[in-house]
PDB file of N, CA and C in Angstrom:
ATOM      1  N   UNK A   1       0.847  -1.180   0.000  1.00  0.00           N
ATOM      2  CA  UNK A   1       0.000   0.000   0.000  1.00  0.00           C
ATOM      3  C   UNK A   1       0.891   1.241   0.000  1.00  0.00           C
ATOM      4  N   UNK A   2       0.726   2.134  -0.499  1.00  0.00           N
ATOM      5  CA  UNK A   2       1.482   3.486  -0.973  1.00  0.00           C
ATOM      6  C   UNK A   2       1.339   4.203  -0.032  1.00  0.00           C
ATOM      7  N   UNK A   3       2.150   5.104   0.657  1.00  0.00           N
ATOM      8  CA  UNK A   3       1.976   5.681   1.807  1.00  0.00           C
ATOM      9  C   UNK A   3       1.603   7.213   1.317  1.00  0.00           C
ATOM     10  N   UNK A   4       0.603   7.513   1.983  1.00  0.00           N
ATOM     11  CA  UNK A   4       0.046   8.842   1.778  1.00  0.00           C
ATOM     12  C   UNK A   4       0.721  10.124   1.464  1.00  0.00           C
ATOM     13  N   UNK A   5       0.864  10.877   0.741  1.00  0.00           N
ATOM     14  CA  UNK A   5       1.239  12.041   0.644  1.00  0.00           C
ATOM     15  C   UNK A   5       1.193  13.182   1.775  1.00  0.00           C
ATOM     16  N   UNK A   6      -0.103  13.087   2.451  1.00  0.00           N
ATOM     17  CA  UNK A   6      -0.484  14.201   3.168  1.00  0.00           C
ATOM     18  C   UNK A   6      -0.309  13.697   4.392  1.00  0.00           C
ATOM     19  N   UNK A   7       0.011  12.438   5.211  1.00  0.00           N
ATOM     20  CA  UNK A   7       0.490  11.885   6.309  1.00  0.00           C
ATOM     21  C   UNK A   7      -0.233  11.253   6.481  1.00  0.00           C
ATOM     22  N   UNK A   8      -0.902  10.478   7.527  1.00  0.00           N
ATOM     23  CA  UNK A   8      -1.761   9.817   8.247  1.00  0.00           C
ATOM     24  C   UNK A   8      -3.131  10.863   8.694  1.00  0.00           C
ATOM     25  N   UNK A   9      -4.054  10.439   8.619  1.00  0.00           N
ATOM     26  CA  UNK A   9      -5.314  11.101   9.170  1.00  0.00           C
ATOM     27  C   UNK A   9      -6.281  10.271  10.067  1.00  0.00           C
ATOM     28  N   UNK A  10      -6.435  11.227  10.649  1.00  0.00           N
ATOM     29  CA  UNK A  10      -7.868   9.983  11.241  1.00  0.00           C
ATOM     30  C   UNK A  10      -9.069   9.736  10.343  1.00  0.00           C
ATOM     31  N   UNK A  11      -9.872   8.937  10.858  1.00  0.00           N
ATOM     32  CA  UNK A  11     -11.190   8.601  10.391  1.00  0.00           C
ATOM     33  C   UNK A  11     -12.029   9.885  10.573  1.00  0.00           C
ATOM     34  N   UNK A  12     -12.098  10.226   9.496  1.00  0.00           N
ATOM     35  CA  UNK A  12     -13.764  11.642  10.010  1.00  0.00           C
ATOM     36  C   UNK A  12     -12.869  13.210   9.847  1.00  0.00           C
ATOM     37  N   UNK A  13     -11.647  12.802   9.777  1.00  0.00           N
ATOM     38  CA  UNK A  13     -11.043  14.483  10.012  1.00  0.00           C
ATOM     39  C   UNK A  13     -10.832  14.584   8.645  1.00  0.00           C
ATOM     40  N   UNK A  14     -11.052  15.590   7.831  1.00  0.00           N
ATOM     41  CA  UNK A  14     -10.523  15.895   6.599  1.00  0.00           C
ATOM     42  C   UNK A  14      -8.912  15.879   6.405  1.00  0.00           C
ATOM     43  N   UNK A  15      -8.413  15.685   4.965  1.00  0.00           N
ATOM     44  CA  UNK A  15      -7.026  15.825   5.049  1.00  0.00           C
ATOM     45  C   UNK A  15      -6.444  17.327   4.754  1.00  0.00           C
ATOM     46  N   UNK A  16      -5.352  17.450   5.465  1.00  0.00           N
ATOM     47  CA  UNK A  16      -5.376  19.238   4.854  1.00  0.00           C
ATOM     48  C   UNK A  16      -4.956  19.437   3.311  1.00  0.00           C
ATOM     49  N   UNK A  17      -5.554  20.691   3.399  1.00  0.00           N
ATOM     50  CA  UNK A  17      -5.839  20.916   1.860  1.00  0.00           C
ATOM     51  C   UNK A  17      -4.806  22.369   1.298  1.00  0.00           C
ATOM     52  N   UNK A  18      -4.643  22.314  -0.170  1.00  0.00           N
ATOM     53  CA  UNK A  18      -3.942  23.555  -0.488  1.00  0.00           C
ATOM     54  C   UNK A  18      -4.521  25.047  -0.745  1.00  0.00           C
ATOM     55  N   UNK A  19      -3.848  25.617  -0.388  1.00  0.00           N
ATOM     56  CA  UNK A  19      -5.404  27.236  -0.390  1.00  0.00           C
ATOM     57  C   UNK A  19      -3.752  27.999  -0.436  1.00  0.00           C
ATOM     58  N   UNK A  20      -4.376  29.485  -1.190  1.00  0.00           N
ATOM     59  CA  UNK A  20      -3.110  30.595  -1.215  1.00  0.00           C
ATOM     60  C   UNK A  20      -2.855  31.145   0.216  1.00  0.00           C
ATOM     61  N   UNK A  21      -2.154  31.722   0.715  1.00  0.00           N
ATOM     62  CA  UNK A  21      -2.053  31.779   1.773  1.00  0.00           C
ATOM     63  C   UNK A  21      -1.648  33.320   1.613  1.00  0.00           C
ATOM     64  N   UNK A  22      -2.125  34.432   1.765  1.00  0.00           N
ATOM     65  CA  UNK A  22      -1.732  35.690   1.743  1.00  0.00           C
ATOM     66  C   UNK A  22      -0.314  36.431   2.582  1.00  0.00           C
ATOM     67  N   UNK A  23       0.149  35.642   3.762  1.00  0.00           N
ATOM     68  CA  UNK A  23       0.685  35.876   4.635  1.00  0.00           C
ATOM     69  C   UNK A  23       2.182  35.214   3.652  1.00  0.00           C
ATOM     70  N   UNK A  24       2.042  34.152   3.516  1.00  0.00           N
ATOM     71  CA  UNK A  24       3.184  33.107   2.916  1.00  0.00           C
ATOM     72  C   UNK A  24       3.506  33.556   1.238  1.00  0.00           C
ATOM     73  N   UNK A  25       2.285  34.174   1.111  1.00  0.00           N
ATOM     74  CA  UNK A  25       2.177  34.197  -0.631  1.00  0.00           C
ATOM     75  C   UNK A  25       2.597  33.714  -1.638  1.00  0.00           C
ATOM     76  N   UNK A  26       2.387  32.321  -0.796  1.00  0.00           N
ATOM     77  CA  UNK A  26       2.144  30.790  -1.757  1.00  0.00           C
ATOM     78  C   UNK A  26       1.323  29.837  -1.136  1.00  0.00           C
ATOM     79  N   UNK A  27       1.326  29.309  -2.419  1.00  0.00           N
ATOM     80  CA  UNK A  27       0.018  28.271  -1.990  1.00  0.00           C
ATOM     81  C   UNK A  27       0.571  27.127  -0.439  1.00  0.00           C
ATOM     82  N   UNK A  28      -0.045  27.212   0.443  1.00  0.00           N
ATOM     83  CA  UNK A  28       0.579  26.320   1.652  1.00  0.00           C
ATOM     84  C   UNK A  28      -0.864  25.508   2.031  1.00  0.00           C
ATOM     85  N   UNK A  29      -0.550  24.259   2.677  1.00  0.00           N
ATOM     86  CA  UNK A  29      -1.334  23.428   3.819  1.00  0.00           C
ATOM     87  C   UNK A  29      -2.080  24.361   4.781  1.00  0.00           C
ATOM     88  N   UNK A  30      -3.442  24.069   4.700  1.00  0.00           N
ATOM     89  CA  UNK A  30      -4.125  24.391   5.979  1.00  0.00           C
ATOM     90  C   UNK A  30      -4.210  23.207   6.793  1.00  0.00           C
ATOM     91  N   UNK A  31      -4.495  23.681   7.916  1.00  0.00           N
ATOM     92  CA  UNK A  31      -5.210  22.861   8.959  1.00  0.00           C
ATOM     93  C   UNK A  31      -6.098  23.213   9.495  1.00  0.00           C
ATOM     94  N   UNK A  32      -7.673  22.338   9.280  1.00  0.00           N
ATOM     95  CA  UNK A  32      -8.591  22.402   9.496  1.00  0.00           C
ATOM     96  C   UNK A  32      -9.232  21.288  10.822  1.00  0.00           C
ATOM     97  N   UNK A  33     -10.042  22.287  11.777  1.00  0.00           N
ATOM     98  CA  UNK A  33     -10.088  21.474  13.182  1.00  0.00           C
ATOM     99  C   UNK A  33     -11.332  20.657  12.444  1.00  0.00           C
ATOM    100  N   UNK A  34     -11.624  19.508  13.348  1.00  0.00           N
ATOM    101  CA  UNK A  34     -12.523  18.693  13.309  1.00  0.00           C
ATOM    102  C   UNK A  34     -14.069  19.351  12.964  1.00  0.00           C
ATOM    103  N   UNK A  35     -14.722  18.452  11.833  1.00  0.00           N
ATOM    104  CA  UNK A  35     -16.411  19.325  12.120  1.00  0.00           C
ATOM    105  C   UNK A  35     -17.259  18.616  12.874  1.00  0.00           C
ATOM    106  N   UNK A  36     -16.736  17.629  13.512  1.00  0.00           N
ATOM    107  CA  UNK A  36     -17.584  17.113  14.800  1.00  0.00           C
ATOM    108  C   UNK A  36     -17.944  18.058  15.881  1.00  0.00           C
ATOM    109  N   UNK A  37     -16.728  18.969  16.142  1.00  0.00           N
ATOM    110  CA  UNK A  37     -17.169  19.696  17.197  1.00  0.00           C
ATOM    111  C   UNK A  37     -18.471  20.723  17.441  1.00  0.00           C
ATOM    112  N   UNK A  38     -18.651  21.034  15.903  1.00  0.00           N
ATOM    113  CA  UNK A  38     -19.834  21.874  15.508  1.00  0.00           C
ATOM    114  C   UNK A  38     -21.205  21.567  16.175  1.00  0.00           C
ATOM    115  N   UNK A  39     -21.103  19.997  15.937  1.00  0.00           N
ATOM    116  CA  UNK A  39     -22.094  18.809  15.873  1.00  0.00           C
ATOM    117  C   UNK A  39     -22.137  18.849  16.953  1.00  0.00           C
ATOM    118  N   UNK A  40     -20.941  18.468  17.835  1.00  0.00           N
ATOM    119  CA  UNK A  40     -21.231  18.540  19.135  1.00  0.00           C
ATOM    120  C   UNK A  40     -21.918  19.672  19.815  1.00  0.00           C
ATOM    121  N   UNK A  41     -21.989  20.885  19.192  1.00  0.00           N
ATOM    122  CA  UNK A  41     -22.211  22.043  20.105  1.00  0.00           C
ATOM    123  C   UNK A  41     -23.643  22.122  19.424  1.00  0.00           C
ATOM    124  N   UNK A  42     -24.178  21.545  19.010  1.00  0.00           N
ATOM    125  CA  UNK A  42     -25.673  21.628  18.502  1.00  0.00           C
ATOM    126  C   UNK A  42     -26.575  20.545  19.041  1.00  0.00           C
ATOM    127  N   UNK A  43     -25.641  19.593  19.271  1.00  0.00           N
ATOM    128  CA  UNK A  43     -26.101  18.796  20.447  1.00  0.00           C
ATOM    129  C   UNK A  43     -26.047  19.125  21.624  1.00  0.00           C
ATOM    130  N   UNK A  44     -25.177  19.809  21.980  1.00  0.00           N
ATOM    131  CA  UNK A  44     -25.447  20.371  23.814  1.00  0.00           C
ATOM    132  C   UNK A  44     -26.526  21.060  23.625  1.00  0.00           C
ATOM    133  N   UNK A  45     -26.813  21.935  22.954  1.00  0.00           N
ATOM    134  CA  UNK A  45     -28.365  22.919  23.410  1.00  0.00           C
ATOM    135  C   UNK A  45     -29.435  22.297  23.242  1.00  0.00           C
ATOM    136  N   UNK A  46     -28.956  21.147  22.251  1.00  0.00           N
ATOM    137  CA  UNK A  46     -30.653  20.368  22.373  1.00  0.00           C
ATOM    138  C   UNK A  46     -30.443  19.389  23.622  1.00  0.00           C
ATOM    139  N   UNK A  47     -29.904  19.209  24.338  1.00  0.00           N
ATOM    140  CA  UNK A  47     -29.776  18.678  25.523  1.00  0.00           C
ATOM    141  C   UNK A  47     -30.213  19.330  26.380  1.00  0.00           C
ATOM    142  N   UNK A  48     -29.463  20.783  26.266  1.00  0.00           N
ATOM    143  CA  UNK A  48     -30.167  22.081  27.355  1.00  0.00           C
ATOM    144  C   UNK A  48     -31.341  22.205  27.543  1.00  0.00           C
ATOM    145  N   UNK A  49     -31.961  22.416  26.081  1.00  0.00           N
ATOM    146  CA  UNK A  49     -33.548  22.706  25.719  1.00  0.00           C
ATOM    147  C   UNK A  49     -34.582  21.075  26.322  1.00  0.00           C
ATOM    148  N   UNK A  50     -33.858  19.954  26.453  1.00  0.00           N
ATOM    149  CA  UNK A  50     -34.019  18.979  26.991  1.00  0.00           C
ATOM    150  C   UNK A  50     -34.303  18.946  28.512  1.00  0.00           C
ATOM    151  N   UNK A  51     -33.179  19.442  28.803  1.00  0.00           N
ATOM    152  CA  UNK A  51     -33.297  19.208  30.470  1.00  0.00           C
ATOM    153  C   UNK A  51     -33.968  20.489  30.697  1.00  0.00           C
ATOM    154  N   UNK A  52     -33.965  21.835  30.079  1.00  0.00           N
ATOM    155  CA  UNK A  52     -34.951  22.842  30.760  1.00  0.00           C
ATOM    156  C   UNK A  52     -36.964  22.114  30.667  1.00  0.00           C
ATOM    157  N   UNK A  53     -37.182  21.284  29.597  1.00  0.00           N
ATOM    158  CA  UNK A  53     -38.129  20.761  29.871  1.00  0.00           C
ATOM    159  C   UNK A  53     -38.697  19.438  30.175  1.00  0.00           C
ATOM    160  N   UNK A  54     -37.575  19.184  31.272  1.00  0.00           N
ATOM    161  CA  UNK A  54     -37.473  18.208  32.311  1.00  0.00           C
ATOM    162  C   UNK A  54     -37.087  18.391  33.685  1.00  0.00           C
ATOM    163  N   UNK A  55     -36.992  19.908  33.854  1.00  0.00           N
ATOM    164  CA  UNK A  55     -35.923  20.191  34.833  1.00  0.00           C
ATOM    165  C   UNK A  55     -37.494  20.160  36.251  1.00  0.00           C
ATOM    166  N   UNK A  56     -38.708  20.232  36.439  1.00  0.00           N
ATOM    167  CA  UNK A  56     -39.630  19.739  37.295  1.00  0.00           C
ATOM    168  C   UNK A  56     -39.007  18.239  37.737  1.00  0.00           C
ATOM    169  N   UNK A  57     -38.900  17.207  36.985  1.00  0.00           N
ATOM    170  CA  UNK A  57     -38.605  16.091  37.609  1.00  0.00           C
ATOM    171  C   UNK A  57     -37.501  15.860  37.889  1.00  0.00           C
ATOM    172  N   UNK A  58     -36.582  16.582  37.057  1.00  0.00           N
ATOM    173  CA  UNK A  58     -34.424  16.997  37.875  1.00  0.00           C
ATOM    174  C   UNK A  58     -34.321  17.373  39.061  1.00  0.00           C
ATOM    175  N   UNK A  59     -35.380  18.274  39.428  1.00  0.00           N
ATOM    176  CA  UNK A  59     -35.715  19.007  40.906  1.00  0.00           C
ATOM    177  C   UNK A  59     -35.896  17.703  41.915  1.00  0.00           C
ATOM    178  N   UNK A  60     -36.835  17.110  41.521  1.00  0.00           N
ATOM    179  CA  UNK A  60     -36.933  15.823  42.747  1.00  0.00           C
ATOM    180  C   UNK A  60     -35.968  14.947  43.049  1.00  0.00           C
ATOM    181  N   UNK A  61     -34.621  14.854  41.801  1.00  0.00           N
ATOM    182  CA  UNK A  61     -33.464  13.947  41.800  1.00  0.00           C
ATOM    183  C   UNK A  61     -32.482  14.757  42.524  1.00  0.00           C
ATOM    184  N   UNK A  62     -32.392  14.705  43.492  1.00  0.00           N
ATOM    185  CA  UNK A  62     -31.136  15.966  44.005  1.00  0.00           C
ATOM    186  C   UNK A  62     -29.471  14.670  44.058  1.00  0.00           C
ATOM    187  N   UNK A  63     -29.733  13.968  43.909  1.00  0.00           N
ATOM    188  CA  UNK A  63     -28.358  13.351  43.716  1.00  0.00           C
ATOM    189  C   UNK A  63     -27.585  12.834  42.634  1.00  0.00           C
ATOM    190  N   UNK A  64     -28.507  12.537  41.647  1.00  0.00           N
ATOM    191  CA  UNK A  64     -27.816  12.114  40.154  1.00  0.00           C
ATOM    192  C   UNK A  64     -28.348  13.186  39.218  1.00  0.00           C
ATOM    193  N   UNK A  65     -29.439  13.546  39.479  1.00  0.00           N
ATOM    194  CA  UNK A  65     -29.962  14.790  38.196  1.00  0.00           C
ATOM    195  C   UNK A  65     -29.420  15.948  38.280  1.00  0.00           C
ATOM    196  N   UNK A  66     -28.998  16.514  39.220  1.00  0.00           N
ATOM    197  CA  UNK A  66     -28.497  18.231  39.184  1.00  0.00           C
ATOM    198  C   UNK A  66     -27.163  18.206  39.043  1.00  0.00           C
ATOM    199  N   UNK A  67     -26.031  17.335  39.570  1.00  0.00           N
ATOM    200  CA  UNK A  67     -24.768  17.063  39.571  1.00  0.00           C
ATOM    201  C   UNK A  67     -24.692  16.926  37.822  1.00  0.00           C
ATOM    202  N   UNK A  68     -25.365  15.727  37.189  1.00  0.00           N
ATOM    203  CA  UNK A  68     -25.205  15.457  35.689  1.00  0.00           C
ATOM    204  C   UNK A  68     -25.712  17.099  34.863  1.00  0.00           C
ATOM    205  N   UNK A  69     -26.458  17.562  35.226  1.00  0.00           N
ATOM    206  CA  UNK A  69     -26.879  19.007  34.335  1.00  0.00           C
ATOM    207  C   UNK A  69     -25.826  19.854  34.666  1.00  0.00           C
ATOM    208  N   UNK A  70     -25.173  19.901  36.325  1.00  0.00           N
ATOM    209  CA  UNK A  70     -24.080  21.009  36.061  1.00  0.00           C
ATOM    210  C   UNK A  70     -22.764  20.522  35.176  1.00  0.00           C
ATOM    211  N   UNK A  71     -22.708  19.369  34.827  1.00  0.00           N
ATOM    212  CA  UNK A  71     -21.335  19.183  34.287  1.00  0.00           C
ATOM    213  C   UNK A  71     -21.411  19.227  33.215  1.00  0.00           C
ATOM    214  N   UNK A  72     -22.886  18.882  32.531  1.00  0.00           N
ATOM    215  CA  UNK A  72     -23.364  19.424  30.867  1.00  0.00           C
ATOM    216  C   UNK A  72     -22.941  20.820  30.869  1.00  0.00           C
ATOM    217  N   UNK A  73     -24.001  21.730  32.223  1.00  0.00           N
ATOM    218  CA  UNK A  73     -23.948  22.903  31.301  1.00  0.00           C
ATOM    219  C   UNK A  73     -22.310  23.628  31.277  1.00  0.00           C
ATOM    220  N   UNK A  74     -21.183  22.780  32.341  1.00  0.00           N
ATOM    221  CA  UNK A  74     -19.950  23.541  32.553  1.00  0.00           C
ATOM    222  C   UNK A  74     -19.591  22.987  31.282  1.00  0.00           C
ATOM    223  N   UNK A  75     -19.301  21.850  30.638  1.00  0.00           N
ATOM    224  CA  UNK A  75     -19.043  21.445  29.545  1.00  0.00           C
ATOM    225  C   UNK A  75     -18.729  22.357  28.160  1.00  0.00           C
ATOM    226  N   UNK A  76     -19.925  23.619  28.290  1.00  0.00           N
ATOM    227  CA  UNK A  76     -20.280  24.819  27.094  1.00  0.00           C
ATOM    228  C   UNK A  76     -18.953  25.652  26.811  1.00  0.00           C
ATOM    229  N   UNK A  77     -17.897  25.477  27.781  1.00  0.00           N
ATOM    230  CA  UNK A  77     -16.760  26.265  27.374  1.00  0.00           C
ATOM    231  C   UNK A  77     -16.001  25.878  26.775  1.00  0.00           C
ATOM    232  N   UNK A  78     -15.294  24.623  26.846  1.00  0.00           N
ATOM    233  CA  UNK A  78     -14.692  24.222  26.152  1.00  0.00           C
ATOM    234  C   UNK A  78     -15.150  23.259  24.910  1.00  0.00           C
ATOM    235  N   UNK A  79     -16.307  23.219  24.991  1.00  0.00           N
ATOM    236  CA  UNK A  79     -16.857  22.539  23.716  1.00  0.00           C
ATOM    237  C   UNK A  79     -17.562  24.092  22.872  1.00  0.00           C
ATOM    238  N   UNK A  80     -17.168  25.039  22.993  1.00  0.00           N
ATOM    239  CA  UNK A  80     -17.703  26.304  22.373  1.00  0.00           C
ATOM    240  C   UNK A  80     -16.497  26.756  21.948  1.00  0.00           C
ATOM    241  N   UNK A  81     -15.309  26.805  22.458  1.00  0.00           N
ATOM    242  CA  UNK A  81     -14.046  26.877  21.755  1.00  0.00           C
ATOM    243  C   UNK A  81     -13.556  26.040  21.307  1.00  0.00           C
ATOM    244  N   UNK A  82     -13.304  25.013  21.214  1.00  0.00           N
ATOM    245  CA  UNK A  82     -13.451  23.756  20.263  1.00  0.00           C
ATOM    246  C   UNK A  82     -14.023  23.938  19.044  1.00  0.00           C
ATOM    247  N   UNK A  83     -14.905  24.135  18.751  1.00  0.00           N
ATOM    248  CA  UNK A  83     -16.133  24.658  18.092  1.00  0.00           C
ATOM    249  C   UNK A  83     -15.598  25.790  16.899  1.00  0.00           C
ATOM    250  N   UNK A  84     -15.778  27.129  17.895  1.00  0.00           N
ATOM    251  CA  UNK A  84     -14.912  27.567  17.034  1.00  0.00           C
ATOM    252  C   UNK A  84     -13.228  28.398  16.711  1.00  0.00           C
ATOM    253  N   UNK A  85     -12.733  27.345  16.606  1.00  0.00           N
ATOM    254  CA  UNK A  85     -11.136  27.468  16.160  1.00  0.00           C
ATOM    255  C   UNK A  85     -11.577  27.470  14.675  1.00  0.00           C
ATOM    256  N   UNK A  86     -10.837  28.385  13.748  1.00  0.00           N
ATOM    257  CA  UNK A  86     -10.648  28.304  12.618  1.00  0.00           C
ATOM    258  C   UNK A  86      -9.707  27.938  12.255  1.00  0.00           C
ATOM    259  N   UNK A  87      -9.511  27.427  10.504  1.00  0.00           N
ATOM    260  CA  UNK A  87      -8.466  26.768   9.881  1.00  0.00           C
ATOM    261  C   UNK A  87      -7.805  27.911   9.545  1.00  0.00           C
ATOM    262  N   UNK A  88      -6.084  26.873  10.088  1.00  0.00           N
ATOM    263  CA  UNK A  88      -4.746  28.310   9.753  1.00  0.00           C
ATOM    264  C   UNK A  88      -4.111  27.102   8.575  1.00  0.00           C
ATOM    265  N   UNK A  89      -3.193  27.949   8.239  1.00  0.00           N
ATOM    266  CA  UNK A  89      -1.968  28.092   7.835  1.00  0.00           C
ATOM    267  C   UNK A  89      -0.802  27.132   8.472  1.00  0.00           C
ATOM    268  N   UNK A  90      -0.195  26.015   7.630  1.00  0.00           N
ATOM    269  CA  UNK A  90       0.541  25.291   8.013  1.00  0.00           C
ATOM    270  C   UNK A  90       2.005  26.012   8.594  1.00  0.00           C
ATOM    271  N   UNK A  91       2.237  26.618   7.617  1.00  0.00           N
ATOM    272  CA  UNK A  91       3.038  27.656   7.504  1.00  0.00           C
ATOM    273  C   UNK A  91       3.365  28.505   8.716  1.00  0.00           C
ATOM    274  N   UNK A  92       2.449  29.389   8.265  1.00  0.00           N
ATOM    275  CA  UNK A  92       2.434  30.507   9.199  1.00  0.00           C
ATOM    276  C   UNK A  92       1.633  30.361  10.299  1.00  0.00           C
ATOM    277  N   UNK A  93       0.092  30.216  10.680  1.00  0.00           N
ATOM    278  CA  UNK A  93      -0.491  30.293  11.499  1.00  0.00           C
ATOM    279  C   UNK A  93      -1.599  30.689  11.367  1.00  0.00           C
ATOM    280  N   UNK A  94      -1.795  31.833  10.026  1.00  0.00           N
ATOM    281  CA  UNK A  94      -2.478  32.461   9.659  1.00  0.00           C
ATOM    282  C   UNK A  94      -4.044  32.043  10.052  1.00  0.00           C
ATOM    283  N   UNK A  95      -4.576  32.253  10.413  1.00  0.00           N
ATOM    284  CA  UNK A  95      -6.216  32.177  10.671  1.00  0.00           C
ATOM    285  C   UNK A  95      -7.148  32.969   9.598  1.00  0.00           C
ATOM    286  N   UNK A  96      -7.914  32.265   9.161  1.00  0.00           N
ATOM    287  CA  UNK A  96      -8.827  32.105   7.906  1.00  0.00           C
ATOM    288  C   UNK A  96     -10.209  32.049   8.636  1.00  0.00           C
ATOM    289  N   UNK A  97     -11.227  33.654   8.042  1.00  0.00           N
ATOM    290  CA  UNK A  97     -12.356  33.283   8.239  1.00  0.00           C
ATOM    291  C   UNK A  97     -13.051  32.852   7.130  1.00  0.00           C
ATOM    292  N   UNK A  98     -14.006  32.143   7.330  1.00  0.00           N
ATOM    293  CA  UNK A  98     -15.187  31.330   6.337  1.00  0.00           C
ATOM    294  C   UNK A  98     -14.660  32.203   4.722  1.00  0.00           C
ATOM    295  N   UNK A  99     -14.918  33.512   4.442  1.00  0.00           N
ATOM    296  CA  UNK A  99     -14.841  34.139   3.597  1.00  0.00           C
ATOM    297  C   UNK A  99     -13.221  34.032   2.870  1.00  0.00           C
ATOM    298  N   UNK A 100     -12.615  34.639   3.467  1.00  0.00           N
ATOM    299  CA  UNK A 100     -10.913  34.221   3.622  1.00  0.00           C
ATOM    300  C   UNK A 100     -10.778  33.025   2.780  1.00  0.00           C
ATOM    301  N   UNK A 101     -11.511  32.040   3.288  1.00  0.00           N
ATOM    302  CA  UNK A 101     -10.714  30.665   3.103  1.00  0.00           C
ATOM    303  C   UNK A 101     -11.500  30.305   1.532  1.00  0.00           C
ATOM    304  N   UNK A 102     -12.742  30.979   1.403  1.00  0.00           N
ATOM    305  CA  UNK A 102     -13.108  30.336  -0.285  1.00  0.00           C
ATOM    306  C   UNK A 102     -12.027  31.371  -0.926  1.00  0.00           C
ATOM    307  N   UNK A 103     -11.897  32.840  -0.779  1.00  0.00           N
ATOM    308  CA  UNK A 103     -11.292  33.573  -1.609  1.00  0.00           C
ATOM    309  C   UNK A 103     -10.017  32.413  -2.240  1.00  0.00           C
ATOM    310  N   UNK A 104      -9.175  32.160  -1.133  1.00  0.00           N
ATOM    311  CA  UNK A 104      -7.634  31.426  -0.977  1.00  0.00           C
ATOM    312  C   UNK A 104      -8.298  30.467  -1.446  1.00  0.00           C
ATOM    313  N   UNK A 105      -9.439  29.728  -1.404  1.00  0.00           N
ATOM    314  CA  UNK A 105      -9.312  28.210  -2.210  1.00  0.00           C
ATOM    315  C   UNK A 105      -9.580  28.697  -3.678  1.00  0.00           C
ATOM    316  N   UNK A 106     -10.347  29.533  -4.159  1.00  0.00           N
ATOM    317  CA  UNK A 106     -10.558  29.856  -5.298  1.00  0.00           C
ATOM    318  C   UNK A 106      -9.545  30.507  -5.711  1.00  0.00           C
ATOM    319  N   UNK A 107      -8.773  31.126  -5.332  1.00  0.00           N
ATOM    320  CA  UNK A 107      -7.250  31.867  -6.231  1.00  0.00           C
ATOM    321  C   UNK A 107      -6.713  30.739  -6.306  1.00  0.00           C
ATOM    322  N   UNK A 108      -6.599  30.095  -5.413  1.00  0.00           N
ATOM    323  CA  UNK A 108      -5.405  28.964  -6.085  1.00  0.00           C
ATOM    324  C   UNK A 108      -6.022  28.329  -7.028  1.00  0.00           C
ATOM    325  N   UNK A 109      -7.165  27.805  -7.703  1.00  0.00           N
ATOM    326  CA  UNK A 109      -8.150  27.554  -8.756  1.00  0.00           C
ATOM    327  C   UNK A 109      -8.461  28.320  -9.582  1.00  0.00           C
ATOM    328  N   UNK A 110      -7.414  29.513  -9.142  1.00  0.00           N
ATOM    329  CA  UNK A 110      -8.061  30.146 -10.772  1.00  0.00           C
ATOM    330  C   UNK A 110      -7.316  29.468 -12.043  1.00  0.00           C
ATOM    331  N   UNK A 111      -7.057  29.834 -13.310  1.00  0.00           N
ATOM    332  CA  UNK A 111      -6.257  29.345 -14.379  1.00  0.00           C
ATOM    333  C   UNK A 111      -5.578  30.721 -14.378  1.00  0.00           C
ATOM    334  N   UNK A 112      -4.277  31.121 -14.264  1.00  0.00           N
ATOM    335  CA  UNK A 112      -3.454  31.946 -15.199  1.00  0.00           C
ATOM    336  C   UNK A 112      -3.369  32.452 -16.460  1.00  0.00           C
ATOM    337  N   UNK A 113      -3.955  33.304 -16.756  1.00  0.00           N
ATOM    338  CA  UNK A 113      -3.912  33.729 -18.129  1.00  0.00           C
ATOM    339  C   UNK A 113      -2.471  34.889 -18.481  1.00  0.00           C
ATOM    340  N   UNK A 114      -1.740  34.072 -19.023  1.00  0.00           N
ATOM    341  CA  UNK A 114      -0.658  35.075 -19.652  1.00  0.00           C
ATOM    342  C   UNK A 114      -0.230  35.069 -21.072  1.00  0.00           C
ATOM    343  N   UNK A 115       0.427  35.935 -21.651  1.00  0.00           N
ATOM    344  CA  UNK A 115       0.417  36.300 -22.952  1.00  0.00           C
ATOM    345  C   UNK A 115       0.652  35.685 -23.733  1.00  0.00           C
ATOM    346  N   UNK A 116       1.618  34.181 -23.389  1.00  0.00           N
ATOM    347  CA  UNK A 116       1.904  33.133 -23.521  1.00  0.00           C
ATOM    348  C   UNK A 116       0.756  32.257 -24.281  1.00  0.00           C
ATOM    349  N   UNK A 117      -0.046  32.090 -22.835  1.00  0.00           N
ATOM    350  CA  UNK A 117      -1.262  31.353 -23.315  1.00  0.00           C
ATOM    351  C   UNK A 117      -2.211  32.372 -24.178  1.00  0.00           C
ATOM    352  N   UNK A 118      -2.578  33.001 -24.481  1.00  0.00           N
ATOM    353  CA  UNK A 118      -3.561  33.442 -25.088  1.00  0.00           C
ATOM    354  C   UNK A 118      -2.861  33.291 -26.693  1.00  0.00           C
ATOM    355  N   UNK A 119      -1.744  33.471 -27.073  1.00  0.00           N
ATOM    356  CA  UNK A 119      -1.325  33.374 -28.420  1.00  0.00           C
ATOM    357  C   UNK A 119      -1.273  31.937 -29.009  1.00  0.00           C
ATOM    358  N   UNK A 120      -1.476  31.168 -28.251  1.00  0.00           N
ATOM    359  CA  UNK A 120      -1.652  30.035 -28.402  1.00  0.00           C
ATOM    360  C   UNK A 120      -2.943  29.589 -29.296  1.00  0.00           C
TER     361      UNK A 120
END
């Protein structure tokens, strides 16, 4: 089996990809965090929205129900920064918002037109 170009990846994580990099001003590796975490953070509030309309019978559990809701709701910080880290720059570091990052994937996709080619 041929060993990967881009290294080893896990299951589910994208592999990093090439985008222009304005900072480097060449095309470099991003690294892009997991999109599970997203997932995850859309699942905590429907959990929230869960236990707020359950929280009458959480009230009567004072030993396993209120202990388990505070460690959900402490949970929201670091699964909210998790969440959102944006994709940098192998390179540099550079941090790419949503917008940023199509511009840089689409310049590096453009075709070059030079004087070359057009006489062709």
């Amino acid at each position: 089996m041929p060993a990967s170009r881009s290294g080893p990846t896990l299951v589910g994580v994208p592999p990093p990809s090439d985008v222009y990099c304005p900072r480097c001003r060449a095309p470099a590796r991003l690294v892009r965090p997991w999109r599970g975490w997203r997932v995850a953070r859309i699942g905590w509030f429907a959990v929230v929205f869960v236990m707020l309309g359950v929280s009458p019978i959480m009230m009567s559990d004072y030993a396993v129900m209120i202990p388990t809701m505070m460690v959900i709701l402490a949970a929201y910080g670091p699964l909210h920064g998790l969440a959102s880290v944006r994709p940098t720059c192998r390179r540099c570091g550079l941090a790419f918002e949503p917008a940023e990052l199509r511009r840089a994937e689409s310049r590096l996709r453009e075709p070059r037109v030079t004087r070359a080619s057009i006489e062709r």
